[in-house]
Protein backbone atom coordinates (compact mmCIF):
# COMPACT_ATOMS: atom_id res chain seq x y z
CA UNK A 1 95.26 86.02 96.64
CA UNK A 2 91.73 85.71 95.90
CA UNK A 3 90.25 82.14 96.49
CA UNK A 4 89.31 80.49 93.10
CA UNK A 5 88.52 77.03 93.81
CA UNK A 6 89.34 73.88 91.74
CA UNK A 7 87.77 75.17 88.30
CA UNK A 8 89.45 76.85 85.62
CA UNK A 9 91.29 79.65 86.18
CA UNK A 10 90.07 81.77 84.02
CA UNK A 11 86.36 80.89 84.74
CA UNK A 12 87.07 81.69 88.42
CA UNK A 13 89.01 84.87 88.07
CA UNK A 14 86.13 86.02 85.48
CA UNK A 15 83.56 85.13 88.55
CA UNK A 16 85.85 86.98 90.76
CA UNK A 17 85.96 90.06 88.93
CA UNK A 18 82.55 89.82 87.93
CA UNK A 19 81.68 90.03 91.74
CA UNK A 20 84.29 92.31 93.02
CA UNK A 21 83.01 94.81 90.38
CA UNK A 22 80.17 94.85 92.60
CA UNK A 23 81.43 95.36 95.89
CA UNK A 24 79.21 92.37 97.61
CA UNK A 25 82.48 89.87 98.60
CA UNK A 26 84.94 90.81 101.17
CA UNK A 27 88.58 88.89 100.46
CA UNK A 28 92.18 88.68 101.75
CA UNK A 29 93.78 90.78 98.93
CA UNK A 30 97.73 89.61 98.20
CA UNK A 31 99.59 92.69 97.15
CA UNK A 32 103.34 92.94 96.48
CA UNK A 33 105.33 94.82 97.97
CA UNK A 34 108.48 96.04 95.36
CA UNK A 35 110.74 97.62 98.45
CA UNK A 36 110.79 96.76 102.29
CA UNK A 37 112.52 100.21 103.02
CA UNK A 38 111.68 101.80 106.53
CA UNK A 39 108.93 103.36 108.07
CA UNK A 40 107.39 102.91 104.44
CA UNK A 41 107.39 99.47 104.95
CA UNK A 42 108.84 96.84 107.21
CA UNK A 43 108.83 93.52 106.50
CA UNK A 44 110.10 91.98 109.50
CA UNK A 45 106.54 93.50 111.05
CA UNK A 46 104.38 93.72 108.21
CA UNK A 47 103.90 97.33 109.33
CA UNK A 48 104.66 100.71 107.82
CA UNK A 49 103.11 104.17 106.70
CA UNK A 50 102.23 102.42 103.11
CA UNK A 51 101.01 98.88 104.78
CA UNK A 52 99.13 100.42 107.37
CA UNK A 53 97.07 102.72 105.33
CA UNK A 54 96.83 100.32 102.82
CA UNK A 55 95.58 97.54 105.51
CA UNK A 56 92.96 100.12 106.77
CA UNK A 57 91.60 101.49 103.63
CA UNK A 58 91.08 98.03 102.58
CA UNK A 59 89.58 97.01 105.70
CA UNK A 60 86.79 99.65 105.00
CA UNK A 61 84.86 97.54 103.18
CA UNK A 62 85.99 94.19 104.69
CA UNK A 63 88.61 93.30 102.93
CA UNK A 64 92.33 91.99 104.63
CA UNK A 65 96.10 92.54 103.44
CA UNK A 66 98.58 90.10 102.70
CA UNK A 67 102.10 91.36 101.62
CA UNK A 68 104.56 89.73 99.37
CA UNK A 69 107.51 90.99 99.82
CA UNK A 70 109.47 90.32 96.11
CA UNK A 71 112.05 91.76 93.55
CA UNK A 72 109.63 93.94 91.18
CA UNK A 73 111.10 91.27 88.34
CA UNK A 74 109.46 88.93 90.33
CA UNK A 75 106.13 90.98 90.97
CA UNK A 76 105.31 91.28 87.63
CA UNK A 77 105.12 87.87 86.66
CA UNK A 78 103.35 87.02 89.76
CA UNK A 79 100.66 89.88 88.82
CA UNK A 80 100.37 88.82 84.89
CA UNK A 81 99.61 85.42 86.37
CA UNK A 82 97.32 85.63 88.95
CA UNK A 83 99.16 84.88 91.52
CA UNK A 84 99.34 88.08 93.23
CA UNK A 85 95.97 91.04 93.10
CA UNK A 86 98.44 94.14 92.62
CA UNK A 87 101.24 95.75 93.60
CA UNK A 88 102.08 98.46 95.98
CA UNK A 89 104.23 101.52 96.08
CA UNK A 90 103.46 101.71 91.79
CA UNK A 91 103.20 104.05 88.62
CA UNK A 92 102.33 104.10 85.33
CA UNK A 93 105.93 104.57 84.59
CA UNK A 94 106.69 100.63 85.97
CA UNK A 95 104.79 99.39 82.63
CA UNK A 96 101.91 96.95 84.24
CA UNK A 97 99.61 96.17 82.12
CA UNK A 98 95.95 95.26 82.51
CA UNK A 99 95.63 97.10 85.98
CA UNK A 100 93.13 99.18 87.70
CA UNK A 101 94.99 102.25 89.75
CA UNK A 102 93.47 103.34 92.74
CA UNK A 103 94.03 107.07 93.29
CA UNK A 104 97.93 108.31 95.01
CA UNK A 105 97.78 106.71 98.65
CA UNK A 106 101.34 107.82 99.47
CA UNK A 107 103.87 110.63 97.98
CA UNK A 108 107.76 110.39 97.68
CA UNK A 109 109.47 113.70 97.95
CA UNK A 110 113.08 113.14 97.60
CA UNK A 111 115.17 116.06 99.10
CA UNK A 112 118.71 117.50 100.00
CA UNK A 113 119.13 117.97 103.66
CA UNK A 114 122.74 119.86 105.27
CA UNK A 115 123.34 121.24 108.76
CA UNK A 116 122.00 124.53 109.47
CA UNK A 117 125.06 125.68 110.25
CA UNK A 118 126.66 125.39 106.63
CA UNK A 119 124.54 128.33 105.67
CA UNK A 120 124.29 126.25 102.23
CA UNK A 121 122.28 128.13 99.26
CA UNK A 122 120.54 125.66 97.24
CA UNK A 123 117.52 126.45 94.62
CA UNK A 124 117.86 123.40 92.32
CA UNK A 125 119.91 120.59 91.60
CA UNK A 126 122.16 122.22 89.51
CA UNK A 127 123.48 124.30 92.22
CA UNK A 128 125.01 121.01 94.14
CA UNK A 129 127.48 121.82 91.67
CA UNK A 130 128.10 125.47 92.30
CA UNK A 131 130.39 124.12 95.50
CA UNK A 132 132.44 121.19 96.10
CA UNK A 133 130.83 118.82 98.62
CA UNK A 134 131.03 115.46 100.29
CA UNK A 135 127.62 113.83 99.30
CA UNK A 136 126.08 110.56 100.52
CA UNK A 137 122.88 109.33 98.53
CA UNK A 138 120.84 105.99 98.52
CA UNK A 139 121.61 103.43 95.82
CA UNK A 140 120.98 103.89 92.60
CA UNK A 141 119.94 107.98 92.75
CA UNK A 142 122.38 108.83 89.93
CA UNK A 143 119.70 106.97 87.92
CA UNK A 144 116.61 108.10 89.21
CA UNK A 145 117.42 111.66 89.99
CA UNK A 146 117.90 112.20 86.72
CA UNK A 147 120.74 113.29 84.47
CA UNK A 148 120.74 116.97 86.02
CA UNK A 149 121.48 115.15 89.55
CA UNK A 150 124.28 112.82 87.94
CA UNK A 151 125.98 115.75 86.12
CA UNK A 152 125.83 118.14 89.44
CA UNK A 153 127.28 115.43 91.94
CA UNK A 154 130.32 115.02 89.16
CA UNK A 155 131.23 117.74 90.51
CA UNK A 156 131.39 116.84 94.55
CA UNK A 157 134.25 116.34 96.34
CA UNK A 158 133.30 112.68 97.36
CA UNK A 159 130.26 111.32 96.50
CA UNK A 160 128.67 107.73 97.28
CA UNK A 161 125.77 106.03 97.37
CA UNK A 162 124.76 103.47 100.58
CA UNK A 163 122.04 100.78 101.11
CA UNK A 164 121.53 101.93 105.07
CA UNK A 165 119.74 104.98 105.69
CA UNK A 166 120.19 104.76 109.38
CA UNK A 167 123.89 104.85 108.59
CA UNK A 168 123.55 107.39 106.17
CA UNK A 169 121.32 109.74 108.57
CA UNK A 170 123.78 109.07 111.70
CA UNK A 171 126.91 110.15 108.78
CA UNK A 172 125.15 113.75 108.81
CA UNK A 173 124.70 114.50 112.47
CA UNK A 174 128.09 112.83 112.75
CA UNK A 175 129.48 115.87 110.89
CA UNK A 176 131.42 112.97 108.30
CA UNK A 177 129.65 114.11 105.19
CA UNK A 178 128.34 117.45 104.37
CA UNK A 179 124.96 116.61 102.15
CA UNK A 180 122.64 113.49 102.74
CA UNK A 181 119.93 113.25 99.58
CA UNK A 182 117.32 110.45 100.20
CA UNK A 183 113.39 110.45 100.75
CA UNK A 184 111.64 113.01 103.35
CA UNK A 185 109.63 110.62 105.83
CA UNK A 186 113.16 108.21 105.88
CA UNK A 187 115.02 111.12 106.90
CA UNK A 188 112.62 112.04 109.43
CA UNK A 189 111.99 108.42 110.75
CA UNK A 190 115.97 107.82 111.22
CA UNK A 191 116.78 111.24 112.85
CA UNK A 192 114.16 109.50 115.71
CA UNK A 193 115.77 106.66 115.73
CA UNK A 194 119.25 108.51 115.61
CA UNK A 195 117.94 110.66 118.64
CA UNK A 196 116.45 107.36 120.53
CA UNK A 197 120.31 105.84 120.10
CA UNK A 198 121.51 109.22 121.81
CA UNK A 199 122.92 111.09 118.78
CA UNK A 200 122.90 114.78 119.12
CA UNK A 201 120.47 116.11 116.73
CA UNK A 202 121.76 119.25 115.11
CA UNK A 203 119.25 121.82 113.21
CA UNK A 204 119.31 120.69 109.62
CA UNK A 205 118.10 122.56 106.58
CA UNK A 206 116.20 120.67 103.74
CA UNK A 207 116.21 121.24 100.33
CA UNK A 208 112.99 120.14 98.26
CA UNK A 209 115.01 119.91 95.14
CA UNK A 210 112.75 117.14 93.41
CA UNK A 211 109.74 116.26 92.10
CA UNK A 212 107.66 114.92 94.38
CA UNK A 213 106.55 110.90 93.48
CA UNK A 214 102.53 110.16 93.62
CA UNK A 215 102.28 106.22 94.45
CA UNK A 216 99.33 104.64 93.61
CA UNK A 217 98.40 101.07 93.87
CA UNK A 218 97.55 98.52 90.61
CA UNK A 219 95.15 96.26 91.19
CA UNK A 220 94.15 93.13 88.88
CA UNK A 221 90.08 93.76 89.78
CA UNK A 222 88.02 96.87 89.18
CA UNK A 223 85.95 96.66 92.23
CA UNK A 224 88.78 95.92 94.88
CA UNK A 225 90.05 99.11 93.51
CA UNK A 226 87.26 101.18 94.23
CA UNK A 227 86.48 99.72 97.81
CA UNK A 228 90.11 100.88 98.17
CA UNK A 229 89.71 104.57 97.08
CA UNK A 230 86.93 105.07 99.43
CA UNK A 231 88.39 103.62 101.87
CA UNK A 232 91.40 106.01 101.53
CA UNK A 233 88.78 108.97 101.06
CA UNK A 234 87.72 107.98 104.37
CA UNK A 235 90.85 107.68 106.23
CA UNK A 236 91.78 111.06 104.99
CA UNK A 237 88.42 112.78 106.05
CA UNK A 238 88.64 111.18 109.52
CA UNK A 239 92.10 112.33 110.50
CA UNK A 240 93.20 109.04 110.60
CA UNK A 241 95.29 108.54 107.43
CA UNK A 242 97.74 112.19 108.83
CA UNK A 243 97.74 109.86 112.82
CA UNK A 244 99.09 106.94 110.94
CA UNK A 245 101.80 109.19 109.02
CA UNK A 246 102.43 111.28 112.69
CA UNK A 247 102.83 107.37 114.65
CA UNK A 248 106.16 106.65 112.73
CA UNK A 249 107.62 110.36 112.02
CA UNK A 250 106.76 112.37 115.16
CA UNK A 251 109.02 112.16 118.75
């Protein structure tokens, strides 16, 4: 969190943005972080795709991460009161008010994945309910997949949701469930870690079935916002931002 002396608060944080509007003060920047969920981010290294790019877009322009790693309940009151300078891994859709978003640093892109060898045809969600499978998804998908999602995997043979993606990953190679649905880059950073355990990695097809997610980041000040974007601009036009994405997701 920014550094606001022993004034008032609201004369300090009203200096704060006042200066950070102009881009002359480098700061440690507190941001919360709503989900520690591998290789997004990891709390028990502070490390990640979304904290690393985040660190080194804000480092651009001098400025330093700190994560909080908190319930989102707990997020937002932190970020109404100061206490924190944003949150990561957000959208307009969370209801924060009196933010700055910085353009989409990271995308979600939930999908489907089988084995090849199932020769499954799949266009949209609705056709997970054209056969009867055994489905494993990550907690709470029912919800945010959406009602066509909920209605199609009424119709599975067995159908569950898990907190371990590692788990759920290894259940697919494993050949004990027929149809994993979870995030992309978590698929592809537990099939490493699968194949660094010594599982057998099978060919798998995957199924782009949802909308992809664009994650931005709120920020309480204006100018730490815009340090941020070009900062990300950069990392993008250097190559570096794809490296950091290719470190946690390629062999």
């Amino acid at each position: 969190m920014y550094r606001r002396g022993f004034y008032g608060g609201g004369w300090i944080a009203l200096l704060w943005s006042l200066l950070y509007a102009g881009n002359c003060v480098s700061a440690e920047v507190t941001l919360g972080v709503r989900t520690s969920i591998a290789p997004w981010a990891i709390e028990a290294s502070d490390r990640g795709i979304e904290l690393d790019i985040v660190r080194q877009a804000l480092a651009y322009r001098g400025h330093s991460l700190k994560p909080v790693y908190l319930p989102f309940t707990r997020l937002k009151q932190q970020l109404e009161t100061g206490a924190i300078d944003g949150v990561l891994l957000s959208i307009e859709s969370l209801g924060l008010e009196g933010v700055y978003w910085s353009d989409s640093h990271v995308v979600f892109q939930n999908v489907a994945v089988t084995l090849a060898e199932h020769g499954f045809e799949l266009g949209n969600v609705e056709s997970l309910a054209s056969r009867s499978l055994s489905i494993v998804a990550f907690p709470n998908a029912r919800v945010l997949l959406g009602p066509a999602f909920s209605n199609a995997v009424d119709e599975a043979d067995t159908y569950q949701e898990i907190t371990n993606q590692f788990s759920q990953v290894r259940m697919l190679y494993r050949k004990r469930v027929e149809l994993i649905v979870l995030e992309r880059s978590i698929f592809e950073y537990y099939s490493q870690q699968a194949r660094r355990a010594g599982d057998t990695l099978s060919e798998v097809t995957i199924y782009p079935l949802f909308k992809p997610i664009h994650y931005k980041v709120s920020f309480r000040y204006p100018g730490i916002r815009d340090d941020f974007n070009a900062g990300l601009q950069a990392l993008r036009d250097s190559g570096h931002y794809q490296k950091i994405v290719d470190s946690y997701l390629k062999p």
